[in-house]
Protein backbone atom coordinates (compact mmCIF):
# COMPACT_ATOMS: atom_id res chain seq x y z
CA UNK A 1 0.00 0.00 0.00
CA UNK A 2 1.25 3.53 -0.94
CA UNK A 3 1.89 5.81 2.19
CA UNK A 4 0.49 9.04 2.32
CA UNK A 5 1.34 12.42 3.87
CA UNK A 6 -0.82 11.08 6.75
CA UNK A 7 1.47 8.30 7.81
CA UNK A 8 4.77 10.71 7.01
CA UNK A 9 3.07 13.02 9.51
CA UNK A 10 2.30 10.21 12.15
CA UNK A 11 5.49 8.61 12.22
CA UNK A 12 7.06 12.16 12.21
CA UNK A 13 5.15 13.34 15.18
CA UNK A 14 4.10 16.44 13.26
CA UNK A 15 1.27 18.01 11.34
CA UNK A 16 0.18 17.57 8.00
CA UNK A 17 1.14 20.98 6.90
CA UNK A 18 4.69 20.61 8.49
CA UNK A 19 5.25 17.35 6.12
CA UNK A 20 4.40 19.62 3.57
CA UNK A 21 6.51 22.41 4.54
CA UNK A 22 9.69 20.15 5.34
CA UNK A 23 9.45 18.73 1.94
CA UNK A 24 9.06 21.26 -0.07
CA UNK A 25 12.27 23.26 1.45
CA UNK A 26 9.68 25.74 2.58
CA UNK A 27 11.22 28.08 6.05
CA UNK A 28 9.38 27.71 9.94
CA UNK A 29 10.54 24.04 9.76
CA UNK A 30 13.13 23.51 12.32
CA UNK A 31 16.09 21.51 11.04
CA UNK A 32 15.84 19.02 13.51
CA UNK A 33 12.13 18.48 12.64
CA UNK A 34 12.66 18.70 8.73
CA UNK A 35 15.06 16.16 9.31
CA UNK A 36 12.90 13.86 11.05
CA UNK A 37 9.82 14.44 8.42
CA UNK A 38 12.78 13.28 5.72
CA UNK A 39 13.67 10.28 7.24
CA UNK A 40 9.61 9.01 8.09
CA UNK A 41 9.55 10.17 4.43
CA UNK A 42 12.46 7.76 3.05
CA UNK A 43 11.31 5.18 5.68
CA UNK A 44 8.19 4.87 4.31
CA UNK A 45 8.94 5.37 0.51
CA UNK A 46 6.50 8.26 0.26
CA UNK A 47 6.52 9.47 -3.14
CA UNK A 48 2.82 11.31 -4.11
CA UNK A 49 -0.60 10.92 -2.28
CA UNK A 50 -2.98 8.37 -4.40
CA UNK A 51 -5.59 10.89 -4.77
CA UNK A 52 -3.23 12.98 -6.77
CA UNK A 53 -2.18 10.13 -9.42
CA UNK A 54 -5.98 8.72 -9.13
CA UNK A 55 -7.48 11.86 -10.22
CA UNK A 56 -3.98 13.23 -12.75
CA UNK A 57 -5.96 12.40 -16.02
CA UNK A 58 -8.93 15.03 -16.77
CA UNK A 59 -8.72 17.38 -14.34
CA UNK A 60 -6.89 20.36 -13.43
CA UNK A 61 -5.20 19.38 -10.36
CA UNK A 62 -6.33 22.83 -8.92
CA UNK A 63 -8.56 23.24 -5.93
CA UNK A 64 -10.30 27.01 -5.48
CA UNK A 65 -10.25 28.63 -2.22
CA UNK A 66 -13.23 31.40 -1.48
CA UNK A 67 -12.25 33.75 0.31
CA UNK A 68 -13.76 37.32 1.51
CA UNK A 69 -10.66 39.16 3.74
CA UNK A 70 -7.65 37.96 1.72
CA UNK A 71 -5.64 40.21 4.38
CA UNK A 72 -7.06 39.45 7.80
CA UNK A 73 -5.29 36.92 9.93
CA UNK A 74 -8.25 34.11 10.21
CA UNK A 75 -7.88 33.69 6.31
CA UNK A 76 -4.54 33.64 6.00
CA UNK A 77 -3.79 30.56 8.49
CA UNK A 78 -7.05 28.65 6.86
CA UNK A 79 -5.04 29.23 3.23
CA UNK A 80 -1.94 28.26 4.77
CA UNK A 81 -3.31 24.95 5.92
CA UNK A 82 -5.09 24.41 3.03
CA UNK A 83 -2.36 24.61 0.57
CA UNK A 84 0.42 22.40 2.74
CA UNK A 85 -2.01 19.68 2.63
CA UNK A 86 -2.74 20.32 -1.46
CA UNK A 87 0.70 21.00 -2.74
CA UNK A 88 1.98 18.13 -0.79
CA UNK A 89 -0.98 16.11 -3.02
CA UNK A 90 0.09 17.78 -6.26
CA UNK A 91 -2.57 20.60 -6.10
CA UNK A 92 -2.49 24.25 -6.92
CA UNK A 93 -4.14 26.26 -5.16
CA UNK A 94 -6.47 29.44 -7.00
CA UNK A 95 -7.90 32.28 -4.65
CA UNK A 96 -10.59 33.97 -5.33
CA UNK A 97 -11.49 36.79 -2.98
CA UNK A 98 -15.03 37.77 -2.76
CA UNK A 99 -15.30 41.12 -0.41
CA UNK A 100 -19.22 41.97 -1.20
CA UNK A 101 -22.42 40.68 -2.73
CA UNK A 102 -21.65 41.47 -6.04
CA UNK A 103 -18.58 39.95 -6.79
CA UNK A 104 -19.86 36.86 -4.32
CA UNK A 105 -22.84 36.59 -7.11
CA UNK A 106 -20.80 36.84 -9.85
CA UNK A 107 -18.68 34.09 -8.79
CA UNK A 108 -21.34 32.07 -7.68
CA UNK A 109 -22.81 32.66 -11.33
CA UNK A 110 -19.79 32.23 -13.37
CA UNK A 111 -17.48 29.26 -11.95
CA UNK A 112 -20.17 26.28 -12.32
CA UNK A 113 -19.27 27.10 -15.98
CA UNK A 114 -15.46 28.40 -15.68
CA UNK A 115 -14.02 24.07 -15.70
CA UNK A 116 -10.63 25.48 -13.90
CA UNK A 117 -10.63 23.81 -10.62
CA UNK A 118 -11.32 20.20 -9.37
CA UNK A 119 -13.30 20.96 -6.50
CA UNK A 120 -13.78 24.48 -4.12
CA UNK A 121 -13.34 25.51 -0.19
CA UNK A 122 -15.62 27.85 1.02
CA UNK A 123 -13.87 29.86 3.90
CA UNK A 124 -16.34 31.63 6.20
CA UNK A 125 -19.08 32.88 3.27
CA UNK A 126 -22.74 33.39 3.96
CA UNK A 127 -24.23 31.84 0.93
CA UNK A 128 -27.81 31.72 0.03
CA UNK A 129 -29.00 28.15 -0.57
CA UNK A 130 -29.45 28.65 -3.57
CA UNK A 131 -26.07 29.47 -4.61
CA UNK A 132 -24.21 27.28 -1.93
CA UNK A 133 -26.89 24.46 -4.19
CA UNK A 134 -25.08 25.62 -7.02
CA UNK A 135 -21.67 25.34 -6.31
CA UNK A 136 -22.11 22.02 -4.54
CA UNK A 137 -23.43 20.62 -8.58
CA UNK A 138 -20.16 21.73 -9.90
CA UNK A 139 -18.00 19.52 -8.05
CA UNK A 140 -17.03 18.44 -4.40
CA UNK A 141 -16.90 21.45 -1.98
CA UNK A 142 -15.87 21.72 1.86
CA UNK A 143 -17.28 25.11 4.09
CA UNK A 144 -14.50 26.56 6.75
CA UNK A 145 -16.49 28.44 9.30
CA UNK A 146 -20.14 27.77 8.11
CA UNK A 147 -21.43 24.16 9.03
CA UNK A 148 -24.59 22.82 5.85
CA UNK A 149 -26.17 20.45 5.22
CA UNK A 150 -25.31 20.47 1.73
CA UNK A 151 -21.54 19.89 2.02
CA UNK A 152 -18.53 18.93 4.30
CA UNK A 153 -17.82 21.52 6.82
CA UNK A 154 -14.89 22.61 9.40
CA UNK A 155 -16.34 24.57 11.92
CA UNK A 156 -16.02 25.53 15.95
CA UNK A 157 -18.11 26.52 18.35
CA UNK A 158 -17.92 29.90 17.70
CA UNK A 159 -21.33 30.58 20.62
CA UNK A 160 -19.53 28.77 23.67
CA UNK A 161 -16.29 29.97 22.51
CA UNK A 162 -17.40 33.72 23.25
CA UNK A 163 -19.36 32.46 25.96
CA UNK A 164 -16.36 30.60 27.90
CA UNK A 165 -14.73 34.46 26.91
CA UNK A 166 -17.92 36.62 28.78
CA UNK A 167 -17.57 33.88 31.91
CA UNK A 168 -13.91 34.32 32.72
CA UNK A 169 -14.57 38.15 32.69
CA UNK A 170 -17.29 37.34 35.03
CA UNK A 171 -16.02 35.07 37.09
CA UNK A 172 -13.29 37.58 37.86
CA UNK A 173 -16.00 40.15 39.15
CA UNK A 174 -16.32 42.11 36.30
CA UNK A 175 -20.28 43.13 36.02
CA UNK A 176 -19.90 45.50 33.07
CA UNK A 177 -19.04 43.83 30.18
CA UNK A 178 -18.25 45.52 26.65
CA UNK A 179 -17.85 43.93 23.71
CA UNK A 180 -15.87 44.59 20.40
CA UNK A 181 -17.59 42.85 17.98
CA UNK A 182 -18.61 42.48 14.35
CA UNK A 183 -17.83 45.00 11.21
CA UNK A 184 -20.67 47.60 10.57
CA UNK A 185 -23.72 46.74 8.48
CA UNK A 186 -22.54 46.08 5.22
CA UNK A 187 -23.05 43.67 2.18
CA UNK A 188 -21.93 40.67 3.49
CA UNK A 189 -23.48 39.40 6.49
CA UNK A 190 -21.26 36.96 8.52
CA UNK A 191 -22.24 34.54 11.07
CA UNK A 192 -19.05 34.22 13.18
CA UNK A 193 -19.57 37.63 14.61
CA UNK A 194 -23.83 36.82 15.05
CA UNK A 195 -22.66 33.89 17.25
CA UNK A 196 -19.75 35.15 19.78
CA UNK A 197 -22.51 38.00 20.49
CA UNK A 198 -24.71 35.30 21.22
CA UNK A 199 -22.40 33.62 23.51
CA UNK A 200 -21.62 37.08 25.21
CA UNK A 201 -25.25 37.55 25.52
CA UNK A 202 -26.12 34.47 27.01
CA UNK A 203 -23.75 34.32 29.87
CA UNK A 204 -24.49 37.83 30.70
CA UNK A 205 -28.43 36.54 31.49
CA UNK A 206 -27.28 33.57 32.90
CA UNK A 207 -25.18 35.65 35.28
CA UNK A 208 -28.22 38.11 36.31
CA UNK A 209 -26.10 40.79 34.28
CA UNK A 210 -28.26 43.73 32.46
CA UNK A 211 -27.58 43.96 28.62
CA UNK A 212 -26.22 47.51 27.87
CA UNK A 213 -26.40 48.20 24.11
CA UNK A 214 -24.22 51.12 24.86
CA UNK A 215 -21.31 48.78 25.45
CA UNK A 216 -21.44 46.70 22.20
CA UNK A 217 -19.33 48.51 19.78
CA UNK A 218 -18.50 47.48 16.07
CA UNK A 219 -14.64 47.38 15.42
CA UNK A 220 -14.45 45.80 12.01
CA UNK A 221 -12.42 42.75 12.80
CA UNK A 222 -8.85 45.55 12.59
CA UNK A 223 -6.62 47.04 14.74
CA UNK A 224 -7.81 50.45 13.76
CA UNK A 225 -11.36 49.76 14.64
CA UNK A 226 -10.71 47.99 17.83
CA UNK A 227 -8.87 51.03 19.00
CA UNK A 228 -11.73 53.68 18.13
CA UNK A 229 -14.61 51.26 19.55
CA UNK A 230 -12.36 51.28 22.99
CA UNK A 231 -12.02 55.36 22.52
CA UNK A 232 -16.11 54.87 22.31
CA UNK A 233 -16.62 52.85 25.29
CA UNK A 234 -14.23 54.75 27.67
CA UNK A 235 -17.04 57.66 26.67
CA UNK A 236 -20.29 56.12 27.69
CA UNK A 237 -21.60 56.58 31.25
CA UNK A 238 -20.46 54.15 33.76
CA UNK A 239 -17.90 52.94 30.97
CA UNK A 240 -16.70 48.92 31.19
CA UNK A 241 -14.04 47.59 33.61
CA UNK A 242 -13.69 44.71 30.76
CA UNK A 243 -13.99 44.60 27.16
CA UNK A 244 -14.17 41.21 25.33
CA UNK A 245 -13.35 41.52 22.07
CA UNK A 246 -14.30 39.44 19.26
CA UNK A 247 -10.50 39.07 17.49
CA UNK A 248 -7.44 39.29 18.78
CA UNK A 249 -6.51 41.95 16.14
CA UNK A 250 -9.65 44.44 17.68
CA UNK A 251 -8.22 43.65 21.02
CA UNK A 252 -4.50 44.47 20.47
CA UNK A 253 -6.42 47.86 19.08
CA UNK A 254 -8.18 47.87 22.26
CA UNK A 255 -5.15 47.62 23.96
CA UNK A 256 -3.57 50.45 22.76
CA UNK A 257 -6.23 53.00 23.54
CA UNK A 258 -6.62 51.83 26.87
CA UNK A 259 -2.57 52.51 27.52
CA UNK A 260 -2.61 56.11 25.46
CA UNK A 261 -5.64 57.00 27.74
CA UNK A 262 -3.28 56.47 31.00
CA UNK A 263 -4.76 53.42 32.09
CA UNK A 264 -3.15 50.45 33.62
CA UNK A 265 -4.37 46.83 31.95
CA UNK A 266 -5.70 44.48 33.56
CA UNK A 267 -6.05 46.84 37.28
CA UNK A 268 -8.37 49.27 35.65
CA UNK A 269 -9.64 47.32 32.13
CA UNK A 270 -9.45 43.94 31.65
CA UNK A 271 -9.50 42.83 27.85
CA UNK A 272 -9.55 39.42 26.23
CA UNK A 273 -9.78 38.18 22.05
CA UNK A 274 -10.00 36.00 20.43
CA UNK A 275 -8.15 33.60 17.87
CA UNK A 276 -4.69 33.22 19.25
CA UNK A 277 -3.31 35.17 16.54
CA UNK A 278 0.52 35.25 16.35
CA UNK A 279 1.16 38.54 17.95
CA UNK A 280 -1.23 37.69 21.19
CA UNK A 281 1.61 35.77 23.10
CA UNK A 282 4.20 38.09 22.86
CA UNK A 283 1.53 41.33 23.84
CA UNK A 284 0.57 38.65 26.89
CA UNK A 285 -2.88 38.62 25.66
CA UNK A 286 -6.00 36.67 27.32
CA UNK A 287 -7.79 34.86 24.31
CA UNK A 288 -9.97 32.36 22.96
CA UNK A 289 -7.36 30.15 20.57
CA UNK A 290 -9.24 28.54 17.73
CA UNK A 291 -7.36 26.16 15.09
CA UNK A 292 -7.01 28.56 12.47
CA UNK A 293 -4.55 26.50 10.29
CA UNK A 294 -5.82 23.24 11.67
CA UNK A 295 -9.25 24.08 9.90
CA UNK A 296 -7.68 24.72 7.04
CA UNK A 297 -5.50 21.63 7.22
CA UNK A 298 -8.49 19.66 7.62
CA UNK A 299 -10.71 21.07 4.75
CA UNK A 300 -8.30 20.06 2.68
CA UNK A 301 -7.85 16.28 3.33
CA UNK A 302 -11.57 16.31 3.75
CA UNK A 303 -11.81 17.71 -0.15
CA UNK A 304 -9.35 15.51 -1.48
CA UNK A 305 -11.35 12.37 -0.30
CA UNK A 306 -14.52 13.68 -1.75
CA UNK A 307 -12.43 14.41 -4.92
CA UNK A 308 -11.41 11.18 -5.19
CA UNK A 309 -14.74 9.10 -4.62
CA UNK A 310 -16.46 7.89 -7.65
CA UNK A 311 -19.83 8.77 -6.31
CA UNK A 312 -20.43 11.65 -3.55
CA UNK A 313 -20.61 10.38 -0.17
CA UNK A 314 -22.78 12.02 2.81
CA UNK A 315 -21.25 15.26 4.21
CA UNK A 316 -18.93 15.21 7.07
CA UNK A 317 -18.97 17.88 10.04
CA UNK A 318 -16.18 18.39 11.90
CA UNK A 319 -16.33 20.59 15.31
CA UNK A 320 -13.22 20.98 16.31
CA UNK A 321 -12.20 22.59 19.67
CA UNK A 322 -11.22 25.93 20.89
CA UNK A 323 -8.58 26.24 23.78
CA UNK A 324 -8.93 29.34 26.94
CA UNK A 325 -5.59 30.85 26.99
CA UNK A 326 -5.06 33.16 30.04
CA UNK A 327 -2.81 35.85 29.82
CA UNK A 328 -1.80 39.17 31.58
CA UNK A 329 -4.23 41.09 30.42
CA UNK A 330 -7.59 39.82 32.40
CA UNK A 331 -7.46 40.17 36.32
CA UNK A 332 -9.98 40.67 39.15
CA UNK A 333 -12.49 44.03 39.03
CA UNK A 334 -10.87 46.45 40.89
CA UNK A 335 -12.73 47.31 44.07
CA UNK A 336 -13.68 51.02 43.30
CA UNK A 337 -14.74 49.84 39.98
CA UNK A 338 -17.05 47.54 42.32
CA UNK A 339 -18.58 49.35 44.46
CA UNK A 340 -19.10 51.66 41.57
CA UNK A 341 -21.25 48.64 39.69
């Protein structure tokens, strides 16, 4: 039986995507570790994954990746999984970035007919059944971030993720809660963002705590507008003593006003994100790590089984699990900010 990448990466005691890395000379591969992924490599005779030479004749070898923030952070690890796992199979990968309804419908529209790609991963999109219908009759398709019916999904628990966020900052005391949460009405409407509010929500009831709509403030998934939405809260009357925001990149934002304004984090603001992005460990940030590159990792070997089955099989959901990282930048209420409450 021909090994795969799966049984390079098992015997190597890595991931998929470092397999890929390590063999394809590719840099954040230790040498020690590329090393290792070489030898399970030569041990094992690995040459090419058997989807690849199974599905060589006819098709493209191409796999499209939708995508509607080509920049922000989220996307960029799901891509990065993505494509270890489908170069290492002999796959190109072709992005197609979608920012807004129209160019979302014209893609929809246009690349049931376009041929160019073997089969498509949806990262994150909030498609109308009818056009997810659509795009699942042109060929096999996986969802990142957006569980169906219709299709293969990768997908966490995006509610008790922002929920397990909203109880630590309770737990610690903390009885007014802001949050930092989804971009401003727009276009495209995403459902991450609808379910960490949900979360937030939710524990706030459960915990006999009064919803203030004064402290839920958009900050467009940026730096930029995580700063300016923590410039808005420190405003309002009887202003939060934590802010949970709903990225990591709003909260490092959020971070910064809070230290221009004079104030000490966490003593007089506790803050906390989510994602784990890359710069959260070394600004000591409290967050909510989700699998970013893991999702995107499995997506990928999820689509290439589909793509190699003679007739579709049912869809596959995967959940997978989200990790509370605490950090320096959550602590107890202060007591003035208490007995203000």
């Amino acid at each position: 039986m021909t090994a795969s990448i799966g049984d390079v990466a098992a015997l190597a005691g890595v991931s998929v995507a470092t397999v890929s890395r390590a063999i394809r000379g590719l840099p954040n591969v230790s040498p020690a570790t590329r090393s290792r992924v070489l030898d399970a490599a030569a041990q094992l005779q690995y040459v090419a994954h058997p989807h690849a030479s199974r599905l060589a004749a006819g098709h493209t070898m191409t796999v499209g990746m939708v995508v509607p923030l080509l920049t922000q952070w989220f996307f960029t690890q799901v891509v990065a999984g993505a494509e270890g796992v489908l170069a290492a199979n002999g796959y190109d990968v072709m992005l197609y970035g979608v920012p807004d309804t129209r160019s979302m419908k014209r893609f929809v529209d246009e690349m049931p007919l376009s041929k160019r790609v073997d089969g498509l991963i949806v990262v994150d999109l909030p498609l109308l059944t009818d056009d997810f219908d659509r795009l699942c009759e042109a060929g096999p398709l996986v969802s990142v971030g957006v569980a169906s019916p219709r299709a293969s999904s990768v997908t966490i628990d995006n509610e008790e993720a922002a929920a397990t966020a909203t109880r630590h900052l309770v737990n610690l005391g903390h009885r007014h809660v802001g949050l930092i949460c989804h971009l401003p009405p727009q276009a495209l409407e995403f459902t991450a963002p609808v379910q960490r509010r949900r979360g937030y929500e939710r524990v706030l009831s459960e915990s006999g705590i009064a919803l203030r709509e004064e402290l839920i403030v958009p900050g467009n998934f940026a730096l930029q507008g995580g700063a300016e939405a923590m410039a808005q809260l420190l405003t309002v009357d009887r202003p939060p003593t934590a802010v949970f925001a709903e990225s990591d990149e709003m909260a490092i934002g959020a971070l910064k006003t809070v230290r221009d304004a004079g104030l000490h984090v966490p003593t007089d603001m506790s803050i906390i994100g989510f994602d784990d992005h890359d710069m959260a460990a070394y600004m000591d940030l409290t967050t909510v790590a989700q699998p970013a590159l893991l999702q995107g990792e499995t997506a990928a070997t999820l689509l290439l089984g589909h793509m190699a089955e003679k007739d579709p099989s049912e869809a596959t959901s995967v959940v997978l699990p989200t990790k509370m990282i605490v950090r320096a930048t959550t602590g107890p209420v202060h007591g003035a900010s208490m007995r203000a409450g």
